[in-house]
Protein backbone atom coordinates (compact mmCIF):
# COMPACT_ATOMS: atom_id res chain seq x y z
CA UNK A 1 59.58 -57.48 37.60
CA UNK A 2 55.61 -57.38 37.92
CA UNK A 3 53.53 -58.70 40.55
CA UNK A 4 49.88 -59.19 40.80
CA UNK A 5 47.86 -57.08 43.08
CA UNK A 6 45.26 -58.45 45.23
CA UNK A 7 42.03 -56.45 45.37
CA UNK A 8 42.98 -54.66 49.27
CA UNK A 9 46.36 -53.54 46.94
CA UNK A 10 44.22 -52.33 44.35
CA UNK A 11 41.94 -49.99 46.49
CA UNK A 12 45.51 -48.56 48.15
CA UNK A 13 47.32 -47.72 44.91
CA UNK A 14 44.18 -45.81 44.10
CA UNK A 15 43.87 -44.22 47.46
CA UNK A 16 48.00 -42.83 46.75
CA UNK A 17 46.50 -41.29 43.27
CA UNK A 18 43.70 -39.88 45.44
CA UNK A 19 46.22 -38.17 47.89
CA UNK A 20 48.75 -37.45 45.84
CA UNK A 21 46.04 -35.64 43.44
CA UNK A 22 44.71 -33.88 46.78
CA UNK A 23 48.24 -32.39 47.40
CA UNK A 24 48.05 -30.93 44.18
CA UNK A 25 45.14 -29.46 43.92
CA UNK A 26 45.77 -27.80 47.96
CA UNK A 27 48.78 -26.33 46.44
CA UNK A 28 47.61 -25.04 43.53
CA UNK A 29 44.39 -24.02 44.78
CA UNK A 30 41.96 -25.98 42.92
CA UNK A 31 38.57 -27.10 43.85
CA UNK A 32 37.30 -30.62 44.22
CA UNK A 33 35.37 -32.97 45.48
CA UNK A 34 34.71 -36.92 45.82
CA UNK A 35 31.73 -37.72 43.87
CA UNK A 36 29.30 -40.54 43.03
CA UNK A 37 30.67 -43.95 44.40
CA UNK A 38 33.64 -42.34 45.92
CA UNK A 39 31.28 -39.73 47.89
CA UNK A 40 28.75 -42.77 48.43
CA UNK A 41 31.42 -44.82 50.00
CA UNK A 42 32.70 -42.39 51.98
CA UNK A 43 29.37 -41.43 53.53
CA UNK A 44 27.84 -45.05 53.92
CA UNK A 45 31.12 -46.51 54.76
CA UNK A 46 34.17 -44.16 55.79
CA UNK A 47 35.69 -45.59 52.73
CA UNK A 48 35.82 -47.62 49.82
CA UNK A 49 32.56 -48.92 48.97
CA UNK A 50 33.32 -52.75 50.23
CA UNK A 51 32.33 -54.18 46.17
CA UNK A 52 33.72 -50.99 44.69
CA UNK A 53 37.14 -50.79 43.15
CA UNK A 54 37.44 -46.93 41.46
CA UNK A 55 37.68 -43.82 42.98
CA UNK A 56 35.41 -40.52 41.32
CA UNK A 57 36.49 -37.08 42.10
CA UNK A 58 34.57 -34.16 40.38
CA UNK A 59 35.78 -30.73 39.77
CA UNK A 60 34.09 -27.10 38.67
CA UNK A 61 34.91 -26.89 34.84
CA UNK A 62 37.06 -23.68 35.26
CA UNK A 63 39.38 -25.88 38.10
CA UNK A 64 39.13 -28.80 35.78
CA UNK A 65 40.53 -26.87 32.97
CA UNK A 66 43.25 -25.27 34.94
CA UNK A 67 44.12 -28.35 35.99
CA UNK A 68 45.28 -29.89 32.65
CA UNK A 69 47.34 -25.99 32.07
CA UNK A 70 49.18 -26.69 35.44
CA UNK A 71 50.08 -30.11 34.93
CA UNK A 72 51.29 -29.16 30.87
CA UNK A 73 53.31 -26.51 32.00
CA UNK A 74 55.01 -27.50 35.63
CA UNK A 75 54.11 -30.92 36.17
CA UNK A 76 52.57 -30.80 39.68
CA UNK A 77 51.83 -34.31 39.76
CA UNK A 78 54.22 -36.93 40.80
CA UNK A 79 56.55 -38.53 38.52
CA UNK A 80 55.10 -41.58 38.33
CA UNK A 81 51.74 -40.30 38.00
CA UNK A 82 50.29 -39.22 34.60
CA UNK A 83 47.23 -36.70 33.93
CA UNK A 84 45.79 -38.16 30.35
CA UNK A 85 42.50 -36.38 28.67
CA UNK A 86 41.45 -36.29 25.31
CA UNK A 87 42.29 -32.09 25.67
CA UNK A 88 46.22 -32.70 25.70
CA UNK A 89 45.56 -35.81 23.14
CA UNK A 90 46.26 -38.99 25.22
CA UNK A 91 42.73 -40.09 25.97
CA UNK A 92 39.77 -40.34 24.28
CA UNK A 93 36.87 -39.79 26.52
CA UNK A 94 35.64 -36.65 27.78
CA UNK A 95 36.76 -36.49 30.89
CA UNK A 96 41.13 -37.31 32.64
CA UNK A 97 42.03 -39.46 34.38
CA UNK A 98 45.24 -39.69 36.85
CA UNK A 99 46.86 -43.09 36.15
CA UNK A 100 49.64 -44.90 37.81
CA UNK A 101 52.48 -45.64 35.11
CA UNK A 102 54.01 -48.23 37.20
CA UNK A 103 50.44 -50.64 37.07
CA UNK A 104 49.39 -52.50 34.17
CA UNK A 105 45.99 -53.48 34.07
CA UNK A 106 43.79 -55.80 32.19
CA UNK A 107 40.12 -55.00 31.96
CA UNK A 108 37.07 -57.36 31.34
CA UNK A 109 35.01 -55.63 28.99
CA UNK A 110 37.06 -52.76 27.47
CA UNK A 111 40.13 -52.19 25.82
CA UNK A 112 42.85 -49.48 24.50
CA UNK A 113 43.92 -46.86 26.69
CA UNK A 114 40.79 -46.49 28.53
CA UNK A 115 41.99 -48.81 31.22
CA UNK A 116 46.00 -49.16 30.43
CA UNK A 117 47.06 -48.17 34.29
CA UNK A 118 45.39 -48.31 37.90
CA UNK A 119 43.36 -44.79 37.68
CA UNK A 120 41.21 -42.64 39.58
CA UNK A 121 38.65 -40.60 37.21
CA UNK A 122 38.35 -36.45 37.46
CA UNK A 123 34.94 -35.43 36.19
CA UNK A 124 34.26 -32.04 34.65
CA UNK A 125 30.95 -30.18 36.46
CA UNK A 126 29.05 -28.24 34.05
CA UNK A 127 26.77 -25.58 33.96
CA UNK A 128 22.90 -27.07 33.82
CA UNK A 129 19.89 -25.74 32.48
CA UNK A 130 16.99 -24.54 35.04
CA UNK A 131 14.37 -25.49 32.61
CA UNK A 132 13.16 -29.13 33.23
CA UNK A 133 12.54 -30.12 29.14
CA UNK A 134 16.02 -28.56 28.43
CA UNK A 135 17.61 -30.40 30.96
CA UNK A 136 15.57 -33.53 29.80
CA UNK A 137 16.80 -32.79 26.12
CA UNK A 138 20.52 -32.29 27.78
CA UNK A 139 20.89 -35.63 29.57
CA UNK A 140 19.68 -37.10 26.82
CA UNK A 141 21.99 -35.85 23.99
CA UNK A 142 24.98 -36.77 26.47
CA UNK A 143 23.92 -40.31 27.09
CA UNK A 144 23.43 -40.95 23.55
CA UNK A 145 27.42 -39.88 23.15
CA UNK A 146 28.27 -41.83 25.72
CA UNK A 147 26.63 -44.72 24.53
CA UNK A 148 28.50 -44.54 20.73
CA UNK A 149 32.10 -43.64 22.82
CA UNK A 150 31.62 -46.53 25.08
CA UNK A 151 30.92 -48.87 21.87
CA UNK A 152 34.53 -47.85 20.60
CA UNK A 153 36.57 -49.75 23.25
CA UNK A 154 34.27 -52.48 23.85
CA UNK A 155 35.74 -56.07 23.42
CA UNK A 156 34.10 -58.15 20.67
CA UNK A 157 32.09 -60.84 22.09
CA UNK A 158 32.25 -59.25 25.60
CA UNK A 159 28.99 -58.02 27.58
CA UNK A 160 27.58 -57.95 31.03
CA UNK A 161 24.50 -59.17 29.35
CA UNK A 162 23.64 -61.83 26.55
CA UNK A 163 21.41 -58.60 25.18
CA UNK A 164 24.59 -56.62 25.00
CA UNK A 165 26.84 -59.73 23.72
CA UNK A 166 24.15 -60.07 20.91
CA UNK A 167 24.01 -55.95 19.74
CA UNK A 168 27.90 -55.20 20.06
CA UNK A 169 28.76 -57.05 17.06
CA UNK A 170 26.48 -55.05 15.01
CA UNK A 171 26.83 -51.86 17.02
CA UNK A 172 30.02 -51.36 17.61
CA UNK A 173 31.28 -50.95 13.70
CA UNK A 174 28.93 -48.25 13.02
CA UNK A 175 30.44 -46.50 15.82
CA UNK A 176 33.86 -46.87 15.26
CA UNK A 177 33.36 -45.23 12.10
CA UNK A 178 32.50 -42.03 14.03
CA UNK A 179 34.93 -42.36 16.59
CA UNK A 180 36.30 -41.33 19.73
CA UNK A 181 37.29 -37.65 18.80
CA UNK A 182 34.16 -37.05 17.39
CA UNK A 183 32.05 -37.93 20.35
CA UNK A 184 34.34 -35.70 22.33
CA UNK A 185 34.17 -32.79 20.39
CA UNK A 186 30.04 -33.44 20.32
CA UNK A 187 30.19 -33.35 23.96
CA UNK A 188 32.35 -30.52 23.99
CA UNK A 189 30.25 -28.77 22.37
CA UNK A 190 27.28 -29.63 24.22
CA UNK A 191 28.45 -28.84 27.88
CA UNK A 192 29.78 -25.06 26.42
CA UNK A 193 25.83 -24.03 25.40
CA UNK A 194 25.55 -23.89 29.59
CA UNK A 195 28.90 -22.72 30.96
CA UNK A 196 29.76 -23.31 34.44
CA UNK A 197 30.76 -19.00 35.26
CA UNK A 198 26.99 -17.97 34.28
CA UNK A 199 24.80 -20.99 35.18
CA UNK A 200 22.83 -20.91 38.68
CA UNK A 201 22.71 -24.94 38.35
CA UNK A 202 25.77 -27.31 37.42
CA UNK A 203 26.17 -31.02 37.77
CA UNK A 204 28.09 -34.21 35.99
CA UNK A 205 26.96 -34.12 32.57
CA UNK A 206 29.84 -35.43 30.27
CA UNK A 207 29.76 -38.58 32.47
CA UNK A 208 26.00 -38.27 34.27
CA UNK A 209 24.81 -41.33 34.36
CA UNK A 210 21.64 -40.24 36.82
CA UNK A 211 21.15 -37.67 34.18
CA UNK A 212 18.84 -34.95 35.56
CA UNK A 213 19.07 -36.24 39.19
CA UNK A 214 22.86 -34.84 38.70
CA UNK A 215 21.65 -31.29 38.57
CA UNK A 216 22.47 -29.44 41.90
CA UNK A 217 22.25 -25.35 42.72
CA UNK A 218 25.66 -24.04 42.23
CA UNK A 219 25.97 -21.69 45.14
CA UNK A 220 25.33 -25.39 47.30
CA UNK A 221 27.89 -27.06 45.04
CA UNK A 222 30.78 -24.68 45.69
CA UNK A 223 30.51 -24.20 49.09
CA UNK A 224 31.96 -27.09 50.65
CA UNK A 225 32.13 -29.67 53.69
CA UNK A 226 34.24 -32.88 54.54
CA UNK A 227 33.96 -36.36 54.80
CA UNK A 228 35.90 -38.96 55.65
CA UNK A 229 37.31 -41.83 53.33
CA UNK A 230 39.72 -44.69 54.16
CA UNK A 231 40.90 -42.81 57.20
CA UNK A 232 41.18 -39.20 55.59
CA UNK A 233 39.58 -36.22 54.79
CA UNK A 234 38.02 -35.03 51.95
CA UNK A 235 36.18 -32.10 50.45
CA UNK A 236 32.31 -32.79 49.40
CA UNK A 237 30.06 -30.28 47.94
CA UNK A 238 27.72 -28.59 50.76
CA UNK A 239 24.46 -30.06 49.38
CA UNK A 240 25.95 -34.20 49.24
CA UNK A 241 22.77 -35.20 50.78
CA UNK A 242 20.64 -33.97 48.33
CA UNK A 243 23.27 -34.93 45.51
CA UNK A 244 23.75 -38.52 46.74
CA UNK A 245 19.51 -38.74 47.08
CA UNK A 246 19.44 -37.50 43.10
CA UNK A 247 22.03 -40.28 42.32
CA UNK A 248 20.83 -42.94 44.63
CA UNK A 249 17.48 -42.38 46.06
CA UNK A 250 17.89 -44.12 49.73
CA UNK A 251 21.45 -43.76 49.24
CA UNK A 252 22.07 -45.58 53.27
CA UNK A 253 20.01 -48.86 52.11
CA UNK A 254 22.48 -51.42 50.64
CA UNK A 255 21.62 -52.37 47.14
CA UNK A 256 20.86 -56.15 46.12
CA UNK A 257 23.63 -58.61 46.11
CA UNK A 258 22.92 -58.64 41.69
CA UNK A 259 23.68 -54.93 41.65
CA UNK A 260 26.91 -55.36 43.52
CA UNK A 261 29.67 -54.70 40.31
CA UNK A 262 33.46 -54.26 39.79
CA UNK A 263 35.11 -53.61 37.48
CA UNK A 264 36.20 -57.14 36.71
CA UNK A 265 40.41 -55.92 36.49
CA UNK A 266 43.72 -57.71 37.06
CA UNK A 267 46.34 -55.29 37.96
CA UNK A 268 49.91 -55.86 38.26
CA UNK A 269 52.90 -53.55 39.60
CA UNK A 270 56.37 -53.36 38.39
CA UNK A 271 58.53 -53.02 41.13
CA UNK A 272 62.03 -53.03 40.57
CA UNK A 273 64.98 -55.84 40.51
CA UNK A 274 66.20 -57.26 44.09
């Protein structure tokens, strides 16, 4: 039997991923930390960003990859919780996600298995290039592959914008002939020219939206502090106030009421028979 979630259910379901994902990784070892909205939230707010309804977590590429072994070979995740990345074939972005497989979920704007359960997202940090043009150059190649992925799973006639209803029909063919795999492999490819063990800088750059304001000193980035979110602690990277300022400028000032998104989802939980 399903039921509907109401948005406060959402934001809890996502905040049992969270833990359960932070047991894991304390057991096992593993680095990570909350990032972007997540970090933002939990800084500004002690919690959930109050118009927010994802959670981010990043993790050092070497952690991130380990992560996906672990899970393949002993399953430290909960049951009912599923790791899917386009490494072990059952996503097609470049970065996993931890899903609930109990939740069903119906998206606004996208479709296919990029938003199938109630998630949170795990980023991949990468090494980053110290020169400024290279990093320029960087950003720019992985926001062009983000730009084709994204075009695969958007929903025809669909768009936050009448600019983006109007391209997507013609868009969004031309990149479904290249596909999903391919822009993974492209960004695969681009993140291992800088990798994480030899770079002095790392930051978000399969998913870095902020593009060069991402970049952060690694010796700051794996050294780490705590925060608190929803009423628990978290690891953060040592440097979050300069990270959060790269991201967000005057990251404490609330943004305009217009620039206040969700992701626009009905989710539903199957709980079982009385």
């Amino acid at each position: 039997m399903k039921r509907q979630l109401s948005a406060d259910e959402i934001k809890q379901v996502e905040l049992e991923i969270l833990l359960a994902f932070k047991k894991a990784c304390l057991d096992n070892h593993l680095k990570f930390y909350l990032v972007g909205g997540t970090l933002l939230g939990a800084v500004r707010h002690k919690g959930f960003i109050p118009w927010d309804d994802d959670i981010d977590v990043g993790m050092p590429r070497p952690a991130y990859n380990k992560l996906i072994r672990l899970e393949r070979e002993k399953k430290i995740l909960p049951d009912h919780l599923k790791l899917i990345c386009h490494e072990n074939g059952t996503f097609q972005y470049p970065f996993m996600k931890i899903v609930d497989t109990r939740t069903t979920v119906d998206q606004k704007y996208l479709e296919g298995n990029v938003a199938e359960h109630l998630w949170i997202d795990v980023f991949p940090f990468d090494g980053m290039p110290e020169d400024e043009r290279e990093l320029a150059r960087l950003c720019k190649k992985a926001a062009m592959i983000r730009t084709v992925l994204g075009l695969n799973f958007s929903k025809s006639g669909q768009g936050k914008t009448f600019f983006r209803k109007l391209v997507k029909p013609v868009l969004t063919p031309i990149a479904r002939k290249i596909g999903p795999d391919r822009c993974c492999r492209a960004m695969d490819r681009l993140t291992a020219r800088y990798p994480f063990s030899v770079s002095r800088y790392c930051g978000g750059v399969v998913w870095g939206l902020y593009g060069p304001g991402e970049r952060m000193v690694k010796d700051e980035f794996m050294k780490s502090d705590t925060v608190t979110f929803e009423g628990h602690r978290f690891p953060a990277m040592s440097c979050w106030d300069s990270y959060l300022s790269g991201l967000y400028k005057n990251y404490m000032e609330l943004p305009p009421e217009d620039k206040r998104v969700t992701h626009e989802m009905t989710a539903w939980i199957e709980e079982p028979a009385e």
